[in-house]
C-alpha atoms as a PDB file:
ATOM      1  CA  UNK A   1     101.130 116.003  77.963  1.00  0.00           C
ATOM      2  CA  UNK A   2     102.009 113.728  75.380  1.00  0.00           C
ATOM      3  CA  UNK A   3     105.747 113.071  76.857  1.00  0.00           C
ATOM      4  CA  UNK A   4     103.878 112.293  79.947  1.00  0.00           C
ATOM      5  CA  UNK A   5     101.455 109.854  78.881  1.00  0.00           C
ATOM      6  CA  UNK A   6     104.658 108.518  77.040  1.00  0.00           C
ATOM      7  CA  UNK A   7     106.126 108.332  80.131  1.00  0.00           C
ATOM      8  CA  UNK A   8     103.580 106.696  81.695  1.00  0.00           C
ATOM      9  CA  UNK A   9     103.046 104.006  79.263  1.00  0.00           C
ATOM     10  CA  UNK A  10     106.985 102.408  79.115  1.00  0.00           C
ATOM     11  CA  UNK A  11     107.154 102.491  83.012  1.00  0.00           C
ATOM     12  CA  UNK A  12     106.517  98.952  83.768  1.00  0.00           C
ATOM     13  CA  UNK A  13     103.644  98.586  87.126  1.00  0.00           C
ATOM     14  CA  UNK A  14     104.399  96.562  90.184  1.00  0.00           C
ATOM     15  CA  UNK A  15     101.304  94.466  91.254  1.00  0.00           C
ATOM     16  CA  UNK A  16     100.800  92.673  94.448  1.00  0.00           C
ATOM     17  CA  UNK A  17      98.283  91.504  96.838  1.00  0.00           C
ATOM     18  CA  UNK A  18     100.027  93.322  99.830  1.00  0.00           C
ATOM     19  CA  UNK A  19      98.490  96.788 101.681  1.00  0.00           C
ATOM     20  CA  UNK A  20     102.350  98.310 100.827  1.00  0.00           C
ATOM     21  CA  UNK A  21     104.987  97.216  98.146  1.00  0.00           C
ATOM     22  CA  UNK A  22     108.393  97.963  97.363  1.00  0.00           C
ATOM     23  CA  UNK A  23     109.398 100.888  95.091  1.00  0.00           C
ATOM     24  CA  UNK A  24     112.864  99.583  93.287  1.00  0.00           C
ATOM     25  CA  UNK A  25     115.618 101.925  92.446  1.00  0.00           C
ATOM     26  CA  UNK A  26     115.140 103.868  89.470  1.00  0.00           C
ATOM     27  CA  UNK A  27     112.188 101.137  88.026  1.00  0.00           C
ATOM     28  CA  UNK A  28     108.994 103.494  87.267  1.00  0.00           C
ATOM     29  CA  UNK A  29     105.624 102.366  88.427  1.00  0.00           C
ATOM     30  CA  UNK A  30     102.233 103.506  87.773  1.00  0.00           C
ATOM     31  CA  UNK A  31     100.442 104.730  89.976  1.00  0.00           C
ATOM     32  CA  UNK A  32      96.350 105.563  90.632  1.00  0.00           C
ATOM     33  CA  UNK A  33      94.666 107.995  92.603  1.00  0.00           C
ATOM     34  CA  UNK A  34      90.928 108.145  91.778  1.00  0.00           C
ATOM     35  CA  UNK A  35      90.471 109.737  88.102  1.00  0.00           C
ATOM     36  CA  UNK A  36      93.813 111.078  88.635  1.00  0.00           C
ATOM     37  CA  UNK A  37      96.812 108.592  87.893  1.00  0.00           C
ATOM     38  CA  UNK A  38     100.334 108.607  86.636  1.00  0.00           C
ATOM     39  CA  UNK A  39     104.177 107.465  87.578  1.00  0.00           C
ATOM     40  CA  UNK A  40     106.232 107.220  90.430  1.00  0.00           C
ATOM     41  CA  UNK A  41     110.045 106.463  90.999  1.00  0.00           C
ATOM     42  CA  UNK A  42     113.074 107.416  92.960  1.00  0.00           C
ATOM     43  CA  UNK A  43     117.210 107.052  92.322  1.00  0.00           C
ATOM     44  CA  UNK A  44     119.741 106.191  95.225  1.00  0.00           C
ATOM     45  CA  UNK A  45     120.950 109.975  95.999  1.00  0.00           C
ATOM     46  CA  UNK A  46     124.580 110.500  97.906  1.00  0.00           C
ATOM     47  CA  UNK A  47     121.973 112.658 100.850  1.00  0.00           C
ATOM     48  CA  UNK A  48     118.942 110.325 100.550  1.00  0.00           C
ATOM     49  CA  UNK A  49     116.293 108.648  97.703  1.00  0.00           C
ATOM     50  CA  UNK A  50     115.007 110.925  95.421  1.00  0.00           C
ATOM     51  CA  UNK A  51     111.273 110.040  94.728  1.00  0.00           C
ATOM     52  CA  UNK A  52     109.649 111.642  91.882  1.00  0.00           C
ATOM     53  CA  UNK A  53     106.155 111.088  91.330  1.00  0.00           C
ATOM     54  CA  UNK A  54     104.062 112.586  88.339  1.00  0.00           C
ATOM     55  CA  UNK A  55     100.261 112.594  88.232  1.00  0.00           C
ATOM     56  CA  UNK A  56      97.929 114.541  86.093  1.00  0.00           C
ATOM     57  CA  UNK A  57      93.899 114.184  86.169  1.00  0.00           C
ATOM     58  CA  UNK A  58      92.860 111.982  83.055  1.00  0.00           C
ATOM     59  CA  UNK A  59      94.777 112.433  80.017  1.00  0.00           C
ATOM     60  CA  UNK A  60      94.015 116.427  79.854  1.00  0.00           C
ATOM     61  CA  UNK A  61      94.857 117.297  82.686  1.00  0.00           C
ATOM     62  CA  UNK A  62      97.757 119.361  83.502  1.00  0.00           C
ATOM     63  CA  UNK A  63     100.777 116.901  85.107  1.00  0.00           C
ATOM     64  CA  UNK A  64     101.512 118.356  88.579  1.00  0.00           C
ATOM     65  CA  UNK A  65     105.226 116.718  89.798  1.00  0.00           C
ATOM     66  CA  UNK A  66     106.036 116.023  93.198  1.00  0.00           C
ATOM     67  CA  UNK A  67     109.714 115.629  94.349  1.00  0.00           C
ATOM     68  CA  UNK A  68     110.919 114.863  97.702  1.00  0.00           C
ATOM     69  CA  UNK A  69     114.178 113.459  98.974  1.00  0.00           C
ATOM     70  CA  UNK A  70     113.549 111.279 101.661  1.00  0.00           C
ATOM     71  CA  UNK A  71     115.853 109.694 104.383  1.00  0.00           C
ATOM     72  CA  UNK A  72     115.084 106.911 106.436  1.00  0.00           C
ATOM     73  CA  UNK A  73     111.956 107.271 108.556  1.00  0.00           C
ATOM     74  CA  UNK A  74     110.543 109.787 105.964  1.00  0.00           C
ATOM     75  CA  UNK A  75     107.591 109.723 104.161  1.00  0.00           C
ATOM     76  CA  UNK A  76     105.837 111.629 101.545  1.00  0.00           C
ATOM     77  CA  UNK A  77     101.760 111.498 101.124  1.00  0.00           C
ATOM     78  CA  UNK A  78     100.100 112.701  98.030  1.00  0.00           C
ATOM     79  CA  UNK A  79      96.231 112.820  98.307  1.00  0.00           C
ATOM     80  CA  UNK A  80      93.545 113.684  95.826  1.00  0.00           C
ATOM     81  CA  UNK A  81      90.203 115.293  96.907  1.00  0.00           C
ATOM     82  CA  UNK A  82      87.541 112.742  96.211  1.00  0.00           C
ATOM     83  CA  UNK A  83      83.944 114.883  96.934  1.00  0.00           C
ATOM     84  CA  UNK A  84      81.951 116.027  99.450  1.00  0.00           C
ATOM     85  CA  UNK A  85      81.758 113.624 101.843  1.00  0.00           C
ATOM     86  CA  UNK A  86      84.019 111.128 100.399  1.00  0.00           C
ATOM     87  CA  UNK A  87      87.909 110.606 101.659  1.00  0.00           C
ATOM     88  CA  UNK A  88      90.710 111.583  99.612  1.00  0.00           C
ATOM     89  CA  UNK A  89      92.542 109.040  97.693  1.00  0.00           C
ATOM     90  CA  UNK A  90      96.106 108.737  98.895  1.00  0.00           C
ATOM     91  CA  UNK A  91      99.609 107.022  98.566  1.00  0.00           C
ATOM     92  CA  UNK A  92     101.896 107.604 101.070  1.00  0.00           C
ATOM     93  CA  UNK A  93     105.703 106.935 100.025  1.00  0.00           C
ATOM     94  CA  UNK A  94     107.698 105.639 103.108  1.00  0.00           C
ATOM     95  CA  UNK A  95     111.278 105.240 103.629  1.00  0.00           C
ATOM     96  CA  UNK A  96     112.674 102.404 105.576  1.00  0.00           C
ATOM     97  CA  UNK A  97     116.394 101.877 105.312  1.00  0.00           C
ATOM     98  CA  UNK A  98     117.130 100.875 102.034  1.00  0.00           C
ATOM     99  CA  UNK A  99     113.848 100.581 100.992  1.00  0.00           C
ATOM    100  CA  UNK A 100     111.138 102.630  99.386  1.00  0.00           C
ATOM    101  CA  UNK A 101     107.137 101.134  99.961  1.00  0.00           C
ATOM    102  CA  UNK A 102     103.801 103.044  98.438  1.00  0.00           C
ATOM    103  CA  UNK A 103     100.879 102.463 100.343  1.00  0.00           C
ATOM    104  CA  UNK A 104      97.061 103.523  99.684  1.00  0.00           C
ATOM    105  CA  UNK A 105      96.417 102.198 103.519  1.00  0.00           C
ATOM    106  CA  UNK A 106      93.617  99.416 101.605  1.00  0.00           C
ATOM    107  CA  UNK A 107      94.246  96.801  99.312  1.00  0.00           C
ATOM    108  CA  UNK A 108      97.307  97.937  96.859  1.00  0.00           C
ATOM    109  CA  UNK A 109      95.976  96.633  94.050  1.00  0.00           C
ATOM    110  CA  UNK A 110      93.206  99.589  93.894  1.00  0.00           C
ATOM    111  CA  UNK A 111      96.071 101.934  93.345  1.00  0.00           C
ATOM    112  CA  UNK A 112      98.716 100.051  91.428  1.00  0.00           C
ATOM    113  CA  UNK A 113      98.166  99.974  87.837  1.00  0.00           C
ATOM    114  CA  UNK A 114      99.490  97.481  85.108  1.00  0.00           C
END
């Protein structure tokens, strides 16, 4: 856990008024989900980009890793139970030609973190 908080900590965040931002090539950002938070990037792979995000629930929690290689049109959607009742929190990774956006579908600064 430590490595991951590690991790975490020297990936610099991306902040930014918009509902969706750009991911950039193998440049880590933070991520937030609810209480459960963590890192996201992706490399430029010869049959796609490789996202890799890793999220674990507060700092005890066990850090689950998702890994997807997406080509263009793909997209990749984790989402966190949030109670009953409540809608899950989510970030859905989209590919779009060259480009890799994360978007929470509200504001993106309630899921970006510095």
């Amino acid at each position: 856990m430590t490595k991951f908080l590690t991790t975490a900590a020297i990936l610099a965040a991306i902040t930014t008024g918009a509902s969706a931002a750009d991911l950039k090539a193998e440049t880590g950002q933070s991520i937030n989900l609810g209480s459960v938070s963590g890192a996201a990037y992706y490399t430029v792979e010869e049959n796609g980009l490789r996202l890799v995000a890793t999220v674990a629930d507060g700092e005890t929690g066990a850090p689950i890793r998702f890994v997807s290689t997406l080509e263009d049109g793909q997209a990749l959607t984790i989402a966190v139970p949030a109670g009953e009742g409540k809608n899950p929190e989510e970030l859905t990774f989209r590919r779009d030609g060259d480009r890799l956006t994360v978007d929470n579908g509200d504001d993106l600064r309630a899921a970006l973190t510095d």
